[in-house]
C-alpha atoms as a PDB file:
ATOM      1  CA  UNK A   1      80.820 134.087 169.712  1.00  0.00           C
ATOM      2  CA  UNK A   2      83.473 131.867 170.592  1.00  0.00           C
ATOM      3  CA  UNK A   3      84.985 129.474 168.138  1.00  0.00           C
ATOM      4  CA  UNK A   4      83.466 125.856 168.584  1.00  0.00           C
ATOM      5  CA  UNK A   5      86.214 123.525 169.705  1.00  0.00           C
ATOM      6  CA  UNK A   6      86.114 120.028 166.849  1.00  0.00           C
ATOM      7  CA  UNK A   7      85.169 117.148 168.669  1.00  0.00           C
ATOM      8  CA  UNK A   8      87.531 114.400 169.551  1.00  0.00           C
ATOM      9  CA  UNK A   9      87.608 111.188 168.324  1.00  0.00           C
ATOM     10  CA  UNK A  10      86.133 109.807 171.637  1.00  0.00           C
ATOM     11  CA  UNK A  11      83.107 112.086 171.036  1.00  0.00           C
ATOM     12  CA  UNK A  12      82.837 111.534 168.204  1.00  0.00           C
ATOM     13  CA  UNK A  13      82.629 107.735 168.790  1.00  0.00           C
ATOM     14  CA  UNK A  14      79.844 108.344 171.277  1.00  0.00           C
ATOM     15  CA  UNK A  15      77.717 110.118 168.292  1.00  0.00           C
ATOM     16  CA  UNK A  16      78.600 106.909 166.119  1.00  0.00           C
ATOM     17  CA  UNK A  17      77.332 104.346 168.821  1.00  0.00           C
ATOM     18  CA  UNK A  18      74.289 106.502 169.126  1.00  0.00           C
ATOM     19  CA  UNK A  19      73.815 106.193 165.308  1.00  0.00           C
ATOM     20  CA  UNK A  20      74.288 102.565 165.513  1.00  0.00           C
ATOM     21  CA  UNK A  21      71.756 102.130 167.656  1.00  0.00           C
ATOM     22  CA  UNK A  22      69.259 103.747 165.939  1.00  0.00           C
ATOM     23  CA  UNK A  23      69.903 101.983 162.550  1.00  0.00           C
ATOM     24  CA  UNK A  24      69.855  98.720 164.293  1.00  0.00           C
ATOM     25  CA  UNK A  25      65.989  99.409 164.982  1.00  0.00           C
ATOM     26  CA  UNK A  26      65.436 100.567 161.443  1.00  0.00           C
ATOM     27  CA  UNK A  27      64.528 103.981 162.529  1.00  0.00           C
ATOM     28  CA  UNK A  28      65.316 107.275 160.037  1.00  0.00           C
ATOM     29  CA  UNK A  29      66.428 110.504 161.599  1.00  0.00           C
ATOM     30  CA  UNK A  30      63.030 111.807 161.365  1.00  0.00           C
ATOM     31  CA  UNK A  31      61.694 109.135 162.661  1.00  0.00           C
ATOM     32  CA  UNK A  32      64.075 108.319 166.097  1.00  0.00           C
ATOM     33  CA  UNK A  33      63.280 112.472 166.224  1.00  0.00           C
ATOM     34  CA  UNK A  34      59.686 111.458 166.466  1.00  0.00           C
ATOM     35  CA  UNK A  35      60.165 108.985 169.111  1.00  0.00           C
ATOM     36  CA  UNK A  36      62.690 111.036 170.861  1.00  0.00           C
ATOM     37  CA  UNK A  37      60.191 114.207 170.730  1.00  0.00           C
ATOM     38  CA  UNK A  38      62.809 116.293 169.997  1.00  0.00           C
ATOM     39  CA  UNK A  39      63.746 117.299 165.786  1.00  0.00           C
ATOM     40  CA  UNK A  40      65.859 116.016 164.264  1.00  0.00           C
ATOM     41  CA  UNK A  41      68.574 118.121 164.183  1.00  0.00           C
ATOM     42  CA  UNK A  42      69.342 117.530 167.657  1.00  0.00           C
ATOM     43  CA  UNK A  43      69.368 113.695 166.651  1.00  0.00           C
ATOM     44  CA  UNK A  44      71.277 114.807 163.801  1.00  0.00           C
ATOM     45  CA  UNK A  45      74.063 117.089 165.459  1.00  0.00           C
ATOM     46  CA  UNK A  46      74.234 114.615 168.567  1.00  0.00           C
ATOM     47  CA  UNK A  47      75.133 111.848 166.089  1.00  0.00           C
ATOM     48  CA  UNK A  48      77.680 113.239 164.589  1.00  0.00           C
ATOM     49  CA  UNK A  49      79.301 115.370 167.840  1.00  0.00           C
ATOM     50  CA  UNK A  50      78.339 118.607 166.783  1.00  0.00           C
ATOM     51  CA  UNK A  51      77.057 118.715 170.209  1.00  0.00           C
ATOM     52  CA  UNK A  52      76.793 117.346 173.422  1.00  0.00           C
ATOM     53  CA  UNK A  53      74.298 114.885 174.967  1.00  0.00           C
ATOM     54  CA  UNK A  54      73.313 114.283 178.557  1.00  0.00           C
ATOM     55  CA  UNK A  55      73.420 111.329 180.667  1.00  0.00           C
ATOM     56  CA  UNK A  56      70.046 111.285 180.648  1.00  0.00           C
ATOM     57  CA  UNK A  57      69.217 111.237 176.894  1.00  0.00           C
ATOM     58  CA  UNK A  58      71.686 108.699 176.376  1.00  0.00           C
ATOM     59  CA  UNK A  59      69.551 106.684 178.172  1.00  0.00           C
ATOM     60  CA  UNK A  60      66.203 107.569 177.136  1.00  0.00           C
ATOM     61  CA  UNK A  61      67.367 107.069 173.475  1.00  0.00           C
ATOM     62  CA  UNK A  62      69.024 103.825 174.611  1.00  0.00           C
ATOM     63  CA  UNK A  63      65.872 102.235 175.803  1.00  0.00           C
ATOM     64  CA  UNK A  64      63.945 103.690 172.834  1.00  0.00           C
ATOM     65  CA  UNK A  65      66.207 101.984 170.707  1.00  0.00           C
ATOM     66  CA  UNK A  66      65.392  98.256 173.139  1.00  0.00           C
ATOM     67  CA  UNK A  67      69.156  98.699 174.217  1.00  0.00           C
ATOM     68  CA  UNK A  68      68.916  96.486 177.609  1.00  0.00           C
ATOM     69  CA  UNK A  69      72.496  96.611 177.401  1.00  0.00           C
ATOM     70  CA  UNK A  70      73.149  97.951 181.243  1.00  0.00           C
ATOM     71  CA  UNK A  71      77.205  97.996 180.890  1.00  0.00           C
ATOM     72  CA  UNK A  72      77.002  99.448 176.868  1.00  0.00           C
ATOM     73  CA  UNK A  73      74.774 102.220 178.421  1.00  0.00           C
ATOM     74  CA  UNK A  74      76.868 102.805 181.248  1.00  0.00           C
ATOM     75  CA  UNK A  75      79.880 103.600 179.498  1.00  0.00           C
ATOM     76  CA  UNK A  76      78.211 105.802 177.219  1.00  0.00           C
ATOM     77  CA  UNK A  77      76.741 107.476 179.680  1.00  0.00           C
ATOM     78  CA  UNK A  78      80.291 108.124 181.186  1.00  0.00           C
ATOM     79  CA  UNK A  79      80.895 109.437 178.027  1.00  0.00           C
ATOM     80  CA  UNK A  80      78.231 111.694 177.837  1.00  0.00           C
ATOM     81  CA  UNK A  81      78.623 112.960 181.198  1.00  0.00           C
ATOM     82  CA  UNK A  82      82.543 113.735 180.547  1.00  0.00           C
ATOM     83  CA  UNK A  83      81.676 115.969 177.484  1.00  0.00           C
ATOM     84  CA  UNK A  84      79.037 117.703 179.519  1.00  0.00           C
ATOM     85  CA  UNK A  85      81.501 118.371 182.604  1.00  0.00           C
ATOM     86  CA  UNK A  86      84.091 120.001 180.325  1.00  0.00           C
ATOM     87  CA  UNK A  87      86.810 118.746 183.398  1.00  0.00           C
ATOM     88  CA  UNK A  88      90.168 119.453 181.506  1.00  0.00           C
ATOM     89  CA  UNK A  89      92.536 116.509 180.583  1.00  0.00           C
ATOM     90  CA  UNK A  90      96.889 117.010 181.044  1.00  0.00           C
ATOM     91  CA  UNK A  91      96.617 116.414 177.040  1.00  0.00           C
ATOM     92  CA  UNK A  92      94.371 119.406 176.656  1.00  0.00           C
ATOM     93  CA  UNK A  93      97.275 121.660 177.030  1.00  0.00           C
ATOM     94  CA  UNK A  94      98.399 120.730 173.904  1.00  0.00           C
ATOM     95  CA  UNK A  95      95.621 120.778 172.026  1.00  0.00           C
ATOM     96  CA  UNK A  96      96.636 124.195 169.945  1.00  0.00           C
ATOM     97  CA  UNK A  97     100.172 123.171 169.512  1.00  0.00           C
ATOM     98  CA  UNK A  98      99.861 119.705 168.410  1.00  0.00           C
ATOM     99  CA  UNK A  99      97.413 117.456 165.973  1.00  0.00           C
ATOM    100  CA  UNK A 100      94.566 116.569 166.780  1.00  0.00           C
ATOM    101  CA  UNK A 101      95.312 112.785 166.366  1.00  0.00           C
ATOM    102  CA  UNK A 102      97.943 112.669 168.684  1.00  0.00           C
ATOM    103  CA  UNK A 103      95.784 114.227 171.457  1.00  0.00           C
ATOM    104  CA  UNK A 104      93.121 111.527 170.614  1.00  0.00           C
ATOM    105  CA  UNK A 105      95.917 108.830 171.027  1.00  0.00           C
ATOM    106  CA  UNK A 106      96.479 110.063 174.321  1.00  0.00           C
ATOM    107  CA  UNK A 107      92.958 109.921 175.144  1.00  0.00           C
ATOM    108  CA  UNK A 108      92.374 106.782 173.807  1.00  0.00           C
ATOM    109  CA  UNK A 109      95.136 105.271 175.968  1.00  0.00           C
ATOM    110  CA  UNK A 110      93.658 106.968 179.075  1.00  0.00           C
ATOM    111  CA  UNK A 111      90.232 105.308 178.976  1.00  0.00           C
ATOM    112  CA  UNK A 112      91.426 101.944 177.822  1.00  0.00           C
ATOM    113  CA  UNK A 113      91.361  99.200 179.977  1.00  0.00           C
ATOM    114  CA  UNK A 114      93.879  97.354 178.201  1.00  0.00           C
ATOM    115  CA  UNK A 115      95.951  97.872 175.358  1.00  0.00           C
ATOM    116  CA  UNK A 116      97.917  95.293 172.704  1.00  0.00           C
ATOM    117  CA  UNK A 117     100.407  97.305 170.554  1.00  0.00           C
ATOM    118  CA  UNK A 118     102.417  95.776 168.008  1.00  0.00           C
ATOM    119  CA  UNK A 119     105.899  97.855 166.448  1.00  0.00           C
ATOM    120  CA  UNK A 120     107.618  96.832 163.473  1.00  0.00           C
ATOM    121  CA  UNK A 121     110.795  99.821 163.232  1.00  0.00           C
ATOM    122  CA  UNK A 122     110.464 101.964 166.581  1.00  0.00           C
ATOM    123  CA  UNK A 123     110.325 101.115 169.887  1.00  0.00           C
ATOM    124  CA  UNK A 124     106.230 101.154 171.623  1.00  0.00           C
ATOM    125  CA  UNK A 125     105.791 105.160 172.500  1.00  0.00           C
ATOM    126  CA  UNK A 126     104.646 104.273 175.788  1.00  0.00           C
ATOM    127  CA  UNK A 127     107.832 102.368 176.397  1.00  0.00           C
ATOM    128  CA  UNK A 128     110.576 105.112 174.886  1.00  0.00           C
ATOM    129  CA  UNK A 129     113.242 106.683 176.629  1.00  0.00           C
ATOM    130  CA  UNK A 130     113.545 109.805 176.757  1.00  0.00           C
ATOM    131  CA  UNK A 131     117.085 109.848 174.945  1.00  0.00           C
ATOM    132  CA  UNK A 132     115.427 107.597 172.103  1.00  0.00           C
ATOM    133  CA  UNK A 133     112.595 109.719 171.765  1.00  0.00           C
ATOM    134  CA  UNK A 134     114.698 112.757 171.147  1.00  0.00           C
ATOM    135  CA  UNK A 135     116.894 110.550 168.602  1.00  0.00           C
ATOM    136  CA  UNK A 136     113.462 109.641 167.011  1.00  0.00           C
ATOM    137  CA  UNK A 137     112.056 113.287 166.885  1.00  0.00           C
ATOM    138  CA  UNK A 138     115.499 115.121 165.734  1.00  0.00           C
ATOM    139  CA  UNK A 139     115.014 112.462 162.410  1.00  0.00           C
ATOM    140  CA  UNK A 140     111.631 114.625 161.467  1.00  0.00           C
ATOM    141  CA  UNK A 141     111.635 116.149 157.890  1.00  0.00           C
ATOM    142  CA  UNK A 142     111.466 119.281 157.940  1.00  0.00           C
ATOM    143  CA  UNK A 143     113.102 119.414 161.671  1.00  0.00           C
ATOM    144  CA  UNK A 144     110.762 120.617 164.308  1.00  0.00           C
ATOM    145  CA  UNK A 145     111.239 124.456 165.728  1.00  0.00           C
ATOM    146  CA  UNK A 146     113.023 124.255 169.372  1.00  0.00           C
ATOM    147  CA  UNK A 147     109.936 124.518 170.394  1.00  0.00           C
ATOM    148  CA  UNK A 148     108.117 122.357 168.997  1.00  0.00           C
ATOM    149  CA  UNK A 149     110.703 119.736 169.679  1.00  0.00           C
ATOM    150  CA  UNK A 150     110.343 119.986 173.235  1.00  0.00           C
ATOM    151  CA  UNK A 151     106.587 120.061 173.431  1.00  0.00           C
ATOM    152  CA  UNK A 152     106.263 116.525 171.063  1.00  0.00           C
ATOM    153  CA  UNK A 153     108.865 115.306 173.661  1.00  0.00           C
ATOM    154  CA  UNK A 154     107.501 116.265 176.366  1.00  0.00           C
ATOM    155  CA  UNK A 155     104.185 115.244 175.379  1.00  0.00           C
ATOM    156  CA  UNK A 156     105.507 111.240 174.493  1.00  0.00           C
ATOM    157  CA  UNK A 157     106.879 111.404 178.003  1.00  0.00           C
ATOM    158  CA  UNK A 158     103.827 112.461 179.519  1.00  0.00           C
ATOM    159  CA  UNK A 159     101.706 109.703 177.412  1.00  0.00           C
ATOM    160  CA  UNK A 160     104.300 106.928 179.274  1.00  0.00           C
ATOM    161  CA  UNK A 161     102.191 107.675 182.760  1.00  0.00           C
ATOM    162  CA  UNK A 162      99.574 105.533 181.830  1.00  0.00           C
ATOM    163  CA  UNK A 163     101.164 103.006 182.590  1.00  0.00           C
ATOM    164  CA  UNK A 164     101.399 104.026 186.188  1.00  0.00           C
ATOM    165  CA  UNK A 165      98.645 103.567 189.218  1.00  0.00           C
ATOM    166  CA  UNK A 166      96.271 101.442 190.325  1.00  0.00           C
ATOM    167  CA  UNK A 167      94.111 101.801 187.278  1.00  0.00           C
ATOM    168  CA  UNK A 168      96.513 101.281 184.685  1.00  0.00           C
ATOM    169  CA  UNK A 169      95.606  98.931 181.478  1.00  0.00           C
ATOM    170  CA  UNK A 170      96.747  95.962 181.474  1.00  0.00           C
ATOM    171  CA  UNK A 171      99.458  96.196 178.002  1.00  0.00           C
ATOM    172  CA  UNK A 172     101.115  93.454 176.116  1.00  0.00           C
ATOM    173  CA  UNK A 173     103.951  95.066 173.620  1.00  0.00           C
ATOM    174  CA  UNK A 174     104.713  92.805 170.621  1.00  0.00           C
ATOM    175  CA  UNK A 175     108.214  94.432 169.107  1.00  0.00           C
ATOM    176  CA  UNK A 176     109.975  93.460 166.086  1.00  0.00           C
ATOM    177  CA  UNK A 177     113.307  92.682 166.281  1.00  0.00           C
ATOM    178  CA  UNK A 178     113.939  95.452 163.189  1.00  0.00           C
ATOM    179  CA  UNK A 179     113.069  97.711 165.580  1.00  0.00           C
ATOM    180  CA  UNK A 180     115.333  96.545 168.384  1.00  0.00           C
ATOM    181  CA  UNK A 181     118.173  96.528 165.780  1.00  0.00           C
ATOM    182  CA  UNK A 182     117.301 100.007 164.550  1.00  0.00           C
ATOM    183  CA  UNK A 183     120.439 102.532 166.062  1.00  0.00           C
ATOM    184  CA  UNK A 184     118.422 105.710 166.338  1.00  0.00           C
ATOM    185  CA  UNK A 185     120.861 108.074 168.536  1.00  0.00           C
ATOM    186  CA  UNK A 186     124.140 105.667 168.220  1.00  0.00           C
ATOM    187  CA  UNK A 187     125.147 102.925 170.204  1.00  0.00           C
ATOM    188  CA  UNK A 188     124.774 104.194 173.524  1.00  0.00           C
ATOM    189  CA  UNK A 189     120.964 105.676 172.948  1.00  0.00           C
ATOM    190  CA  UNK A 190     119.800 102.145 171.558  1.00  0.00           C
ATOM    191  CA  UNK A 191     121.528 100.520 175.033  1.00  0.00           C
ATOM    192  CA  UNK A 192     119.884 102.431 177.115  1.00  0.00           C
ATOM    193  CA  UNK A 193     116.373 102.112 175.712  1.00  0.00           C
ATOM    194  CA  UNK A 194     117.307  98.488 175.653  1.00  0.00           C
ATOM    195  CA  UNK A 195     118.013  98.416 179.601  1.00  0.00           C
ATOM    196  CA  UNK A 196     114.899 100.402 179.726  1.00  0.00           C
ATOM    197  CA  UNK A 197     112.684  97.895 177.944  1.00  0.00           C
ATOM    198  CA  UNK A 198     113.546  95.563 180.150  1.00  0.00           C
ATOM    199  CA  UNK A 199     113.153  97.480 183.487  1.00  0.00           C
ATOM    200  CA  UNK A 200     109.514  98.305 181.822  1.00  0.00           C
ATOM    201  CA  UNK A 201     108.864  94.620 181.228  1.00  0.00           C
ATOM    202  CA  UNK A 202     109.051  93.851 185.302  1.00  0.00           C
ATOM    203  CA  UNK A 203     105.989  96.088 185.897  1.00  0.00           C
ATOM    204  CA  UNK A 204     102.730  93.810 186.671  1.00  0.00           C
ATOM    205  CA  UNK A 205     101.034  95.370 184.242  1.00  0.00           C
ATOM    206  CA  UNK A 206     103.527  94.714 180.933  1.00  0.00           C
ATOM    207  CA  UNK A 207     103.801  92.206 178.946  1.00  0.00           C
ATOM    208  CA  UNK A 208     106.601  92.075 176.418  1.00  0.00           C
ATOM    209  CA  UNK A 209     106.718  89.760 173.338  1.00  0.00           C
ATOM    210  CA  UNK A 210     109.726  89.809 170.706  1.00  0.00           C
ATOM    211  CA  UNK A 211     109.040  88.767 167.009  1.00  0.00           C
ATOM    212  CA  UNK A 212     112.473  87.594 165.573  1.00  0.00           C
ATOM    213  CA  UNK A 213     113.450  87.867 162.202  1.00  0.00           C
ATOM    214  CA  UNK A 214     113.384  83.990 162.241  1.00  0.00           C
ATOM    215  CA  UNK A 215     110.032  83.634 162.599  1.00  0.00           C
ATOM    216  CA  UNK A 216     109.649  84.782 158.462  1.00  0.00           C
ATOM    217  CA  UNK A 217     106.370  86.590 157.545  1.00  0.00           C
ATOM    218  CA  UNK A 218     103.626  87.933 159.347  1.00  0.00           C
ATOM    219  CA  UNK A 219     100.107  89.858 158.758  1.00  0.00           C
ATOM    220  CA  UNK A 220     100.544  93.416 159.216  1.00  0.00           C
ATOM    221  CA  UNK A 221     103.718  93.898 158.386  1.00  0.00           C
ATOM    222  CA  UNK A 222     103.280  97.573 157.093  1.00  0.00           C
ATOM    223  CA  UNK A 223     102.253  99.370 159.632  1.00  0.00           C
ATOM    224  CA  UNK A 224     102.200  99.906 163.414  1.00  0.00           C
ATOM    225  CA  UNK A 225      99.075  98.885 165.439  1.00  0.00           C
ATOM    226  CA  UNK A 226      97.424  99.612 168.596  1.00  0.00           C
ATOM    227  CA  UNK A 227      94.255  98.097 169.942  1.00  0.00           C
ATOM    228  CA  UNK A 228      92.723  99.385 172.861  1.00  0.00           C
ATOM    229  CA  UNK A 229      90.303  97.633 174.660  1.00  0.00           C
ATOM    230  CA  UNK A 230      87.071  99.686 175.901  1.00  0.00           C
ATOM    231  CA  UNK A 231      85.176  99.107 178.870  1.00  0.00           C
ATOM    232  CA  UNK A 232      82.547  96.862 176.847  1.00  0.00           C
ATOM    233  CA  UNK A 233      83.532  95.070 173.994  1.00  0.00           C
ATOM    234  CA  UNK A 234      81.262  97.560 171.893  1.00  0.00           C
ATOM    235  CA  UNK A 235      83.869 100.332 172.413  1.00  0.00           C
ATOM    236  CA  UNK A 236      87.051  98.951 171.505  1.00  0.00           C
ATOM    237  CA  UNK A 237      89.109 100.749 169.081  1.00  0.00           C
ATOM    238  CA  UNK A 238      92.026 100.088 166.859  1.00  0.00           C
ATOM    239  CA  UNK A 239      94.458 103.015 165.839  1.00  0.00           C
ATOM    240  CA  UNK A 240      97.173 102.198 162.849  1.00  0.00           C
ATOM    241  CA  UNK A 241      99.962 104.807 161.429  1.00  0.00           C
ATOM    242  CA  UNK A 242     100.277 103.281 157.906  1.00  0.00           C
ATOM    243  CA  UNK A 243      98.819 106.652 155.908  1.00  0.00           C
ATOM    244  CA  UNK A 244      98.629 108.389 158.781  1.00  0.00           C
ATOM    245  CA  UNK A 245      97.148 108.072 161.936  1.00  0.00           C
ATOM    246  CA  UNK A 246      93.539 106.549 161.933  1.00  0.00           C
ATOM    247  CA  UNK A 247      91.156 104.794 164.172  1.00  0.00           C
ATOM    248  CA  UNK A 248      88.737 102.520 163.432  1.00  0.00           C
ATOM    249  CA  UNK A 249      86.100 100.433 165.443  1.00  0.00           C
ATOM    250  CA  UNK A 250      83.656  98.892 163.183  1.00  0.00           C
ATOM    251  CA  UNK A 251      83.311  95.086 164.394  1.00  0.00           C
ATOM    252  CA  UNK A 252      84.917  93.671 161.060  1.00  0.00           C
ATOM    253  CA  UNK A 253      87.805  96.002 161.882  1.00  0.00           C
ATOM    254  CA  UNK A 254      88.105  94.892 165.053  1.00  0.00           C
ATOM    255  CA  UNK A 255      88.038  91.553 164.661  1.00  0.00           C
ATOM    256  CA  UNK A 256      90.434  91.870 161.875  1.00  0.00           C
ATOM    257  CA  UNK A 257      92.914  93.116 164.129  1.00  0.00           C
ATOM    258  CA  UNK A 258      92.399  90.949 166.740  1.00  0.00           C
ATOM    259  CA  UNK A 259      93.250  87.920 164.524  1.00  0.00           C
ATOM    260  CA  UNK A 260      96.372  89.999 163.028  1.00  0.00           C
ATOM    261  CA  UNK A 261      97.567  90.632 166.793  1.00  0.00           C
ATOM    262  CA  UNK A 262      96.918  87.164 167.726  1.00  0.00           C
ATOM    263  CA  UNK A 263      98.587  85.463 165.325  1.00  0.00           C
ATOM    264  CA  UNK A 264     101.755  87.923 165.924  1.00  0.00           C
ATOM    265  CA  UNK A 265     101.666  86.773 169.683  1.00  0.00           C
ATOM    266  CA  UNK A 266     101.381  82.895 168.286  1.00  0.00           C
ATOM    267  CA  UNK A 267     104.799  83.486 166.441  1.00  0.00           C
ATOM    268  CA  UNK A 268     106.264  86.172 168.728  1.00  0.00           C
ATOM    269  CA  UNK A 269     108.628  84.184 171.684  1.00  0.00           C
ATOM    270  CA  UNK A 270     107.086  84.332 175.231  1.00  0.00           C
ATOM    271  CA  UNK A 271     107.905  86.929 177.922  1.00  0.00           C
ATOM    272  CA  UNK A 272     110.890  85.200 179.205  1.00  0.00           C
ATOM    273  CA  UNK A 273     112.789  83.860 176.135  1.00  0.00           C
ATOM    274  CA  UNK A 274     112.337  88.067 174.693  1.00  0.00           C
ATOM    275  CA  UNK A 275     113.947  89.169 178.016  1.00  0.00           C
ATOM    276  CA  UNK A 276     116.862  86.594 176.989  1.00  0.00           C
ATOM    277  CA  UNK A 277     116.895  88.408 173.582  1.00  0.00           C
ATOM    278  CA  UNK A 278     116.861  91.762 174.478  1.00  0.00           C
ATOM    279  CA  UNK A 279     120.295  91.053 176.732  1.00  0.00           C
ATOM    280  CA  UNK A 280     121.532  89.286 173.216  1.00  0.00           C
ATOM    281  CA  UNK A 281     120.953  92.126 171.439  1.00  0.00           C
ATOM    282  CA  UNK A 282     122.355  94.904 174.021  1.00  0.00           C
ATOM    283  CA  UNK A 283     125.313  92.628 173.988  1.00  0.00           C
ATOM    284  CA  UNK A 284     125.567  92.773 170.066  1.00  0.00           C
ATOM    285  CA  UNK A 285     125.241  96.512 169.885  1.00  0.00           C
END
């Protein structure tokens, strides 16, 4: 028998927006089951991405549950349908030599249509050189195999294509200026991710914000944050590095985040006066 592949984060999401929607109505598992007329451990291991659903049951459970949402439906239809498919992703070529989250990441970014990313001490990953990225990855404790080295790097470089096409999410990049500052790889490396910051801030799509040192405090300060907006407000997702790598997309989250991000943006300078700071501090390094 072969060995059952763990579901990814954006299956497992589907599973938790089924459960939602059954607890919203008040219904047990034995009871949605009932109404379903199916058992419920197909309710059961659909909810939590043991296994797959189809297109179809999504929406028969959908308007069981009086969802009328058309667009919430939709996209977890879409969902549905892409787990059913099994049509291979560039990330799944990595999925037996790197973690899982990182993979998710990846996947995440690829369905979002927009993302807002704030980075307090390294440069956004979707906006790294590859010279910086090597300077970041040759810092890892213990240091990564040869080979390992090269697949993380290639796999960072890969992630950057998102940004690329006619479908590509619309990003704004909030960037401390500790992180602009930081000289991972020596003088040289830091200019030339600088220049490339800059080059990446003239593409349509880009928005870059600087948050001096000057501006004081902040919320957030700890960690790293990406939020990724879904194709209905419903499936937006948040991912933060400060114990690790987790995602979370309960609405209190959410909103949480949003206020964090927004108030960063309030304090942050505007696209233009950051591209006048960026050639300061090229200049100063």
């Amino acid at each position: 028998m072969p060995v059952r592949k763990p579901p990814t984060e954006r299956q497992r999401r589907l599973g938790a927006e089924l459960r939602k929607m059954r607890e919203r109505v008040g219904l047990t598992i034995n009871e949605a089951a009932v109404l379903h007329r199916t058992d419920r451990t197909t309710v059961s291991n659909t909810e939590s991405a043991r296994s797959g659903v189809s297109t179809d049951r999504v929406r028969v459970w959908a308007a069981n549950y009086s969802c009328h949402d058309s667009a919430y439906v939709d996209a977890l239809a879409e969902m549905a349908r892409e787990r059913r498919t099994g049509a291979a992703n560039w990330w799944d070529e990595y999925r037996d030599v790197l973690v899982s989250t990182l993979l998710d990441l990846a996947e995440l970014e690829h369905h979002a249509v927009a993302l807002r990313a704030a980075q307090i001490t390294h440069m956004p990953g979707l906006l790294q050189h590859e010279a910086y990225a090597r300077a970041l990855f040759e810092e890892e404790v213990p240091p990564l195999a040869a080979g390992d080295f090269e697949r993380k790097l290639a796999f960072r470089l890969r992630r950057n294509r998102v940004l690329d096409g006619p479908a590509a999410p619309q990003c704004t990049f909030i960037i401390h200026e500790a992180a602009l500052r930081m000289r991972f790889g020596g003088r040289q490396t830091v200019r030339t991710q600088l220049t490339h910051l800059l080059e990446q801030s003239e593409r349509d799509n880009v928005t870059l914000r600087v948050l001096p040192f000057a501006v004081g405090g902040y919320p957030s300060a700890a960690s790293s944050t990406l939020y990724a907006y879904g194709p209905v407000p419903q499936l937006d997702t948040v991912q933060t590095d400060s114990l690790g790598s987790t995602f979370a997309d309960a609405e209190t989250h959410l909103a949480n985040y949003r206020a964090v991000l927004d108030r960063m943006e309030e304090r942050a300078l505007d696209p233009q006066r950051s591209r006048v700071f960026l050639h300061e501090v090229a200049q100063d390094v």
